[in-house]
Protein backbone atom coordinates (compact mmCIF):
# COMPACT_ATOMS: atom_id res chain seq x y z
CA UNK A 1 126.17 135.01 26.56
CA UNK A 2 129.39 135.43 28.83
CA UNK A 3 126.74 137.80 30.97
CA UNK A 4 124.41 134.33 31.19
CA UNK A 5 127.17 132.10 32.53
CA UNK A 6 128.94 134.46 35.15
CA UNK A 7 125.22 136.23 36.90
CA UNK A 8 124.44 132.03 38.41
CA UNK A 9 128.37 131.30 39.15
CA UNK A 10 128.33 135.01 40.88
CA UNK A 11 124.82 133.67 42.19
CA UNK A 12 125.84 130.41 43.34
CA UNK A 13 128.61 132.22 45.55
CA UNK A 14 126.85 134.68 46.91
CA UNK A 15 124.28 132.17 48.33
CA UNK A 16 127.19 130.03 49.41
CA UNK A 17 128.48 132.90 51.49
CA UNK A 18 124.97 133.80 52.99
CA UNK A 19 123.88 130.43 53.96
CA UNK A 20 127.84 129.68 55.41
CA UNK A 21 128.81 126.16 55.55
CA UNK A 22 127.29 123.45 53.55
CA UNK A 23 126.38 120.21 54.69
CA UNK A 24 128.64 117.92 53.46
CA UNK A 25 127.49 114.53 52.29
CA UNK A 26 130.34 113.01 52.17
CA UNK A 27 131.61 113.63 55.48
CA UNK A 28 130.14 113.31 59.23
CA UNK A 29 130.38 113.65 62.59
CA UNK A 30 128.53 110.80 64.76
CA UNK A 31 125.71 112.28 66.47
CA UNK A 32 122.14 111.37 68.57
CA UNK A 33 119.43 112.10 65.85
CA UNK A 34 117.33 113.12 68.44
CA UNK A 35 119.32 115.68 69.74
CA UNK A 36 121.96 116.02 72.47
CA UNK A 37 119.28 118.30 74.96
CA UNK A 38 116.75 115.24 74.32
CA UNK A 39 119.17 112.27 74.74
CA UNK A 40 120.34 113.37 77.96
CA UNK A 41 116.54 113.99 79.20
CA UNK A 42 116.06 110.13 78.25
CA UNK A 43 118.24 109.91 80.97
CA UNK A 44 117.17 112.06 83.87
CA UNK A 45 113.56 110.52 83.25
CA UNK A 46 114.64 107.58 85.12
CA UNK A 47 112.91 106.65 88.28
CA UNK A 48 115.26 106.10 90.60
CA UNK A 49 115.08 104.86 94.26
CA UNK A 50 115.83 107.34 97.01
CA UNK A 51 119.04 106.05 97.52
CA UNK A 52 119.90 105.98 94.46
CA UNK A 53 118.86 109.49 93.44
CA UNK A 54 121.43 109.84 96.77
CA UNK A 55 124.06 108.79 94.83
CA UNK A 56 123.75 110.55 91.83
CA UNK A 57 123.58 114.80 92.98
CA UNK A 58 126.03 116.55 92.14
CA UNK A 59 127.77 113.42 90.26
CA UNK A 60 128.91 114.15 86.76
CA UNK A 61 128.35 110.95 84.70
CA UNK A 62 130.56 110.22 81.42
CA UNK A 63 128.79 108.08 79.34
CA UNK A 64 130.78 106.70 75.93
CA UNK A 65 128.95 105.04 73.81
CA UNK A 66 130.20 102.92 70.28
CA UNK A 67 128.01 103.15 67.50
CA UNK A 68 128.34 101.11 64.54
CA UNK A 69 128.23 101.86 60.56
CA UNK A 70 124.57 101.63 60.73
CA UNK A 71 124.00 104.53 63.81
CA UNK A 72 123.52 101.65 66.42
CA UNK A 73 124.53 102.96 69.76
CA UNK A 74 125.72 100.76 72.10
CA UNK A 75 126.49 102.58 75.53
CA UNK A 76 130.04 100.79 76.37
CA UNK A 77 131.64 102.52 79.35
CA UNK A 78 130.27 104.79 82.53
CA UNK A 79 132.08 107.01 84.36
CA UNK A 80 131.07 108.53 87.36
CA UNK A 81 129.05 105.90 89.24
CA UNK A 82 129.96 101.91 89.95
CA UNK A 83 126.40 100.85 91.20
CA UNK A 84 125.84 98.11 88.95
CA UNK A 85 121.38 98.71 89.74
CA UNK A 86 122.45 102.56 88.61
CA UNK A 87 124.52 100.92 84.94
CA UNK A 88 121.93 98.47 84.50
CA UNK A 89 119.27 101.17 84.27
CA UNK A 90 121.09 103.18 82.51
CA UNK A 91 122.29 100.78 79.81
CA UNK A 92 118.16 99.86 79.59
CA UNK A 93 117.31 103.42 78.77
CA UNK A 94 119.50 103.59 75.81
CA UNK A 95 117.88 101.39 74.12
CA UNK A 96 114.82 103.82 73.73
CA UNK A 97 116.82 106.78 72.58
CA UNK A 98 117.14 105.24 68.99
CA UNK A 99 119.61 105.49 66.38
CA UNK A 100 122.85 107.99 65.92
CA UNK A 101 123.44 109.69 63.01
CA UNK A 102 126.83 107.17 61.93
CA UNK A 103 130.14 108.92 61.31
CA UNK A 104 130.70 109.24 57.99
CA UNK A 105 134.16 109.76 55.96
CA UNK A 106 134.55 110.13 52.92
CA UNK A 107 130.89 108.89 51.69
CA UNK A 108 131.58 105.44 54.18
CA UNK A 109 129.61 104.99 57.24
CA UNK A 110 132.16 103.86 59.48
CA UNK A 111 132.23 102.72 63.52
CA UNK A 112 132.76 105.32 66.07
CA UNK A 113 132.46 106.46 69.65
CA UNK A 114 130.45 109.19 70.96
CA UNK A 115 131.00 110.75 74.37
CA UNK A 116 128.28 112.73 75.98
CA UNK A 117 128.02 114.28 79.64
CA UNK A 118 125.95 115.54 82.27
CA UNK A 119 124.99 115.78 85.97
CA UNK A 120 121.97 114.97 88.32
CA UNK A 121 120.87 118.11 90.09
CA UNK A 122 120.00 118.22 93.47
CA UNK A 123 116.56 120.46 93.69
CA UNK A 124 116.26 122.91 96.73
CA UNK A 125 113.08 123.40 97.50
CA UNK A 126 111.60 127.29 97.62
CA UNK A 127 109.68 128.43 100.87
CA UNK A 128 106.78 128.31 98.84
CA UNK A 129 106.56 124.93 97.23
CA UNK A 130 107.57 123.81 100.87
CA UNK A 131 104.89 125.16 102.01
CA UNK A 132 102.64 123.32 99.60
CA UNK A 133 104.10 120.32 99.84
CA UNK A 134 105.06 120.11 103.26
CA UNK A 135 101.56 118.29 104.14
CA UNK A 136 102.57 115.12 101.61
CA UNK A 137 105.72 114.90 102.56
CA UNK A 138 104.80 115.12 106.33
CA UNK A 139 102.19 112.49 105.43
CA UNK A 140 104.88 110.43 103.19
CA UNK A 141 107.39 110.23 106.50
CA UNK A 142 107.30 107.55 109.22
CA UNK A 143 108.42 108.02 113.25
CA UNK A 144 111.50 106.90 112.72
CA UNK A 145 112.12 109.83 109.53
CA UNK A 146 112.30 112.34 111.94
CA UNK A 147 115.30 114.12 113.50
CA UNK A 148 113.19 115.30 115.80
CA UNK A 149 109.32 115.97 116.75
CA UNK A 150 108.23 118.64 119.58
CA UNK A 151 105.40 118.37 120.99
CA UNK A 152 103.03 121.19 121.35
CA UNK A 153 101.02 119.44 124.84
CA UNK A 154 97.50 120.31 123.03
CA UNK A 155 95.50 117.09 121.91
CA UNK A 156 92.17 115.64 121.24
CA UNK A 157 90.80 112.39 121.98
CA UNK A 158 88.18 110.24 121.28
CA UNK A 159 86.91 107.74 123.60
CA UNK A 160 84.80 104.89 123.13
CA UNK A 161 84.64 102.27 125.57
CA UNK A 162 82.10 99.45 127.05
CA UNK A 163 81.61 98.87 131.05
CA UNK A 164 80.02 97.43 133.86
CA UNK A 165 78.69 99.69 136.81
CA UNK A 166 76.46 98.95 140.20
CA UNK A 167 74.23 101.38 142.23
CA UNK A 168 75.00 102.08 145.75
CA UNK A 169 72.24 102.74 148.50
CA UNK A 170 68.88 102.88 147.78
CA UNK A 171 68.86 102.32 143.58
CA UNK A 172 71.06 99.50 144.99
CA UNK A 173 67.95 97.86 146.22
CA UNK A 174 65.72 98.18 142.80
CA UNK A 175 68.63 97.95 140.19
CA UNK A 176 71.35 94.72 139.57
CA UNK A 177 74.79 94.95 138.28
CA UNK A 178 74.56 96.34 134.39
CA UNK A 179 76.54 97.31 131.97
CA UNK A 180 76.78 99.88 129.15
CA UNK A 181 78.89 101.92 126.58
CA UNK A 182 80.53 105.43 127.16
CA UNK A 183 81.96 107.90 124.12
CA UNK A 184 84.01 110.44 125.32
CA UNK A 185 85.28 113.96 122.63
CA UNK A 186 87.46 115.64 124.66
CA UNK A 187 90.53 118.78 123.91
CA UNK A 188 93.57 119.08 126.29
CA UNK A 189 95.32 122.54 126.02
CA UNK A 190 98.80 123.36 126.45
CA UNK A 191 98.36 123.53 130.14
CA UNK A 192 96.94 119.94 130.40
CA UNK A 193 93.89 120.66 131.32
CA UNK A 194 91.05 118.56 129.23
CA UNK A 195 87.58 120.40 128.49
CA UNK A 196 85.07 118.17 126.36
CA UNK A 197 81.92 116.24 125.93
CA UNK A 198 80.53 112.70 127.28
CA UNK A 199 77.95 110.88 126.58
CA UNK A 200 77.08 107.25 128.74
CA UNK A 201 74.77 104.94 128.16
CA UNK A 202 73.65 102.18 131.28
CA UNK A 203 70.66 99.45 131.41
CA UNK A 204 70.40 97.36 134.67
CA UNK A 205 67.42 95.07 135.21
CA UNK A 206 65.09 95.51 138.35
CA UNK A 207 65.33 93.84 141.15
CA UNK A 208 62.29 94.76 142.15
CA UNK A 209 59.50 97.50 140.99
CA UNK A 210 59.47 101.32 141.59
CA UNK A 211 57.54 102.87 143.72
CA UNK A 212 55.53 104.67 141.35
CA UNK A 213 51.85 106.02 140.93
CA UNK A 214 51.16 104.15 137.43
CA UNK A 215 49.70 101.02 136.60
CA UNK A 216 51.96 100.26 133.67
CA UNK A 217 54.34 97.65 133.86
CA UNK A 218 57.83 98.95 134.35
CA UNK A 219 60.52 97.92 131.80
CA UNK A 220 62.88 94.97 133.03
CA UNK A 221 66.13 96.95 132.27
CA UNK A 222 65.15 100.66 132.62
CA UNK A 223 67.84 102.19 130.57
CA UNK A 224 69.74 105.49 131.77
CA UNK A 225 71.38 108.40 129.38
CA UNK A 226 73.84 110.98 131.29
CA UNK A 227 74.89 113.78 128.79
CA UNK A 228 76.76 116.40 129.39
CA UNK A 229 80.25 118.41 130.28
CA UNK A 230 83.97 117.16 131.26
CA UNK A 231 87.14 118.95 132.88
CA UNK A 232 89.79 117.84 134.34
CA UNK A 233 93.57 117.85 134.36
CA UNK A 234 96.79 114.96 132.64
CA UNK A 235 99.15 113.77 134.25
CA UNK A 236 102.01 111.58 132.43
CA UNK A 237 100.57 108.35 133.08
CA UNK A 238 96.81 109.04 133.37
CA UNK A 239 94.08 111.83 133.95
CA UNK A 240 91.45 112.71 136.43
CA UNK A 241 87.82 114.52 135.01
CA UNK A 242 85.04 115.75 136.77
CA UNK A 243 81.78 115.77 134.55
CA UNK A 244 78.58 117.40 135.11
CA UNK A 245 75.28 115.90 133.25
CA UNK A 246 72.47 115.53 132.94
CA UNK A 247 70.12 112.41 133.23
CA UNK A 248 67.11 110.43 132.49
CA UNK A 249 66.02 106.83 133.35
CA UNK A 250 63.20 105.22 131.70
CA UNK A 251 60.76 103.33 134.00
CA UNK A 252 57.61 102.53 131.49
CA UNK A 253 57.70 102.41 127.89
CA UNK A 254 56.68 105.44 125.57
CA UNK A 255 53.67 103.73 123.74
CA UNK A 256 53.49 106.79 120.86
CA UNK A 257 54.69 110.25 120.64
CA UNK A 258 51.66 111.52 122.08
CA UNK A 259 52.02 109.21 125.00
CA UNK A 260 51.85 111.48 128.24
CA UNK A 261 51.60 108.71 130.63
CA UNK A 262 54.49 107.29 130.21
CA UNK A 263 57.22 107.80 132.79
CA UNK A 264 60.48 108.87 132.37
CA UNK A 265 62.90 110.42 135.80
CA UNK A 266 64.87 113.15 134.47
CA UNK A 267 68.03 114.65 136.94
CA UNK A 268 71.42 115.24 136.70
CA UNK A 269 74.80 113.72 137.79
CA UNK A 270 78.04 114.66 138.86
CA UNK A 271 81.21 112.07 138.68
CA UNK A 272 84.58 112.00 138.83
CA UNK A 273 86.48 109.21 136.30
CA UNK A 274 90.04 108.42 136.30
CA UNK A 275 91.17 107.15 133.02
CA UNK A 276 94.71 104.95 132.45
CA UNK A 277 95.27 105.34 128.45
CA UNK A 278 97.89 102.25 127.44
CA UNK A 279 99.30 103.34 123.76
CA UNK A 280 99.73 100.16 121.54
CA UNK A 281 101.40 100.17 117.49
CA UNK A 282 103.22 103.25 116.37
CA UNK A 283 102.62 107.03 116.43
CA UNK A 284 101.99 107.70 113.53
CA UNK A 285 102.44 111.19 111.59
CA UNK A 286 99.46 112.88 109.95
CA UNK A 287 98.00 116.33 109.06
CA UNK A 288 94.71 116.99 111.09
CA UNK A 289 92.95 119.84 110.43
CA UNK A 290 95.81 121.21 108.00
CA UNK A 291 98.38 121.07 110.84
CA UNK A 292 100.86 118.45 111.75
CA UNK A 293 100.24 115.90 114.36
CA UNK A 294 100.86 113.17 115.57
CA UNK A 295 98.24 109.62 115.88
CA UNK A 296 98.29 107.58 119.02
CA UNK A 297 96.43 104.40 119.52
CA UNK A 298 95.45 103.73 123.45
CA UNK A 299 94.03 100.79 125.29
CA UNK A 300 92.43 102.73 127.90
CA UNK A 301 90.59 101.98 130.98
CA UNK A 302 88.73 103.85 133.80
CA UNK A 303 87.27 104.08 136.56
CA UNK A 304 84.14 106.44 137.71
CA UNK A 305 82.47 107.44 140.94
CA UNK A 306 78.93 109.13 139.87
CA UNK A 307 76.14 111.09 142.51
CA UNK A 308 72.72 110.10 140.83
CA UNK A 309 69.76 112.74 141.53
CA UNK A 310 66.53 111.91 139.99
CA UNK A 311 63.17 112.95 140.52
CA UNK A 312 62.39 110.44 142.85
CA UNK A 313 64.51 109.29 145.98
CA UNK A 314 64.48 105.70 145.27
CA UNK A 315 66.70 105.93 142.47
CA UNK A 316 68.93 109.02 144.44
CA UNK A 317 72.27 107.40 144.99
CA UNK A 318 75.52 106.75 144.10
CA UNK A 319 76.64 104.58 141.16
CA UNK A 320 80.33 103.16 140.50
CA UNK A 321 81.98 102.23 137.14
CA UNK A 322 84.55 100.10 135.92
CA UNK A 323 85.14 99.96 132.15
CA UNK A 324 87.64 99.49 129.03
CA UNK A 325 87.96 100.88 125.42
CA UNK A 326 89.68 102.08 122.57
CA UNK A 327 91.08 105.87 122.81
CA UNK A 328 92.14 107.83 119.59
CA UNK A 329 94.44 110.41 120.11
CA UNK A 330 95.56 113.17 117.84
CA UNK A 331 98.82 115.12 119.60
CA UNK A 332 99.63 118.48 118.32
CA UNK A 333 103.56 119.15 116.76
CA UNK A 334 104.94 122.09 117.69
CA UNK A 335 108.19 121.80 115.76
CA UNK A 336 109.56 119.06 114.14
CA UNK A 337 112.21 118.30 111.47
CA UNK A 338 112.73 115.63 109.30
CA UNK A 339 116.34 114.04 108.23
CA UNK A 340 117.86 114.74 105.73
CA UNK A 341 117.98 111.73 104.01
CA UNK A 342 114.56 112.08 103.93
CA UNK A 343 114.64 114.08 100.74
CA UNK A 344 117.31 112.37 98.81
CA UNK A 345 115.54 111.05 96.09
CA UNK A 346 112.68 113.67 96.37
């Protein structure tokens, strides 16, 4: 019998002594229910602004919060920051986190005040996440976010611009005044000098009729095509190219593809074109080709002096051009760096 009552007391002890303290109903300490680790990652979930984010790294906040007999918490004061935008959205926050576990003493819920703190890191960011990141952010940044921004002198443009030209001398006497449209793809190196690709496009109506053995009529506006080559050299304020194309002029229409009596004069044409770029908006930064570089819009306009050899002397002269457009340009970074203030908030 006395064995039956002492084995659970001696029981009942030794579990007592395993498990260590009880919990003790009757008495509590106030407490988040969801967890000090979670309550404070309420917090850092907040989106701040840049500048705000500015504010808080490194800053240790206090925050003291009164919670009543029920576990309401109620966050009352904040130390460690006075920016009222920062409190406010702070203050908002708590009231997601739910209810405390209420101090308890004696078996009575009672009011309390719980104190909790914690810091905003500032992140440093490793080579390698630079590296892929450095595109967005680069991307992210306006002109004025940079410290500084190096160019590396190597560029490509795109050119594509409407004109008017006129034939000198003898294709003078067959063709009027026309007009046409030019597209221009051109790379400058680090040495300024521009290598590339033109196309132009002209159509000028007759005057009078080509000398020609065919009995078809002649178009009104034989159109001429000059593809071909371009190199030449920039300076600050504008650049000089030579081109070398070739060329074909259409004099009678090409009834079907089988059409062998049709005629066409094919040559070839060198110029020389000086082009005045005049940049309008912002530069804008953006990764071209996975490196960094810089946009630049351009008004620009030029001016071209072009030798015309065709297959017939009549239309063997010189033409002149006069013409404006819109210029794309895409300027190669050789080194830049952004301010630091960029990243605040990042």
């Amino acid at each position: 019998m006395i064995k039956k009552i002492i084995i659970p007391i001696l029981l009942s002890m030794l579990s007592v002594g395993i498990n260590g303290q009880q919990v003790d109903p009757y008495n509590q300490v106030v407490s988040p229910k969801i967890g000090v680790n979670q309550l404070v990652i309420k917090y850092y979930g907040i989106e701040f602004s840049k500048e705000q984010r500015k504010q808080l790294n490194n800053v240790e906040l206090e925050l003291i919060y009164s919670v009543d007999q029920l576990g309401n918490p109620t966050l009352s004061e904040i130390n460690g920051t006075s920016d009222l935008v920062i409190i406010d959205s702070l203050k908002n926050k708590t009231k997601e986190i739910g209810l405390f576990n209420p101090q308890i003493n004696d078996g009575e819920a009672v009011s309390s005040i719980y104190f909790v703190r914690f810091t905003f890191p500032r992140y440093a960011t490793s080579q390698r996440s630079f590296g892929m990141l450095q595109g967005y952010e680069y991307n992210e940044a306006e002109f004025e976010d940079f410290e500084y921004i190096i160019e590396s002198g190597r560029r490509y443009d795109l050119y594509v611009g409407g004109m008017v030209n006129q034939f000198m001398g003898k294709p003078g006497s067959y063709l009027q005044t026309g007009g046409g449209m030019k597209i221009d793809l051109t790379y400058t190196d680090k040495n300024q000098l521009i290598y590339g690709m033109n196309m132009s496009m002209y159509g000028n109506r007759l005057k009078q009729k080509y000398p020609i053995n065919s009995q078809r009529e002649q178009v009104k506006a034989p159109p001429t095509l000059l593809v071909g080559l371009v190199f030449g050299k920039r300076f600050d304020q504008f650049s000089i190219q030579g081109e070398i194309n070739i060329g074909a002029q259409n004099i009678t229409k090409k009834l079907s593809e089988n059409d062998t009596d049709w005629v066409q004069l094919n040559g070839w044409s060198p110029g020389v074109l000086v082009n005045y770029p005049i940049r309008f908006g912002k530069l804008t930064p953006t990764y071209y080709y996975g490196t960094p570089s810089l946009q630049e819009n351009n008004i620009n306009v030029h001016f071209g002096v072009r030798f015309m050899q065709f297959s017939i002397k009549e239309a063997t002269g010189v033409m002149m051009e006069l013409g404006v457009g819109y210029k794309l340009g895409m300027k190669g970074i050789q080194k830049y760096k952004l301010k630091d203030d960029f990243f605040e908030g990042k």
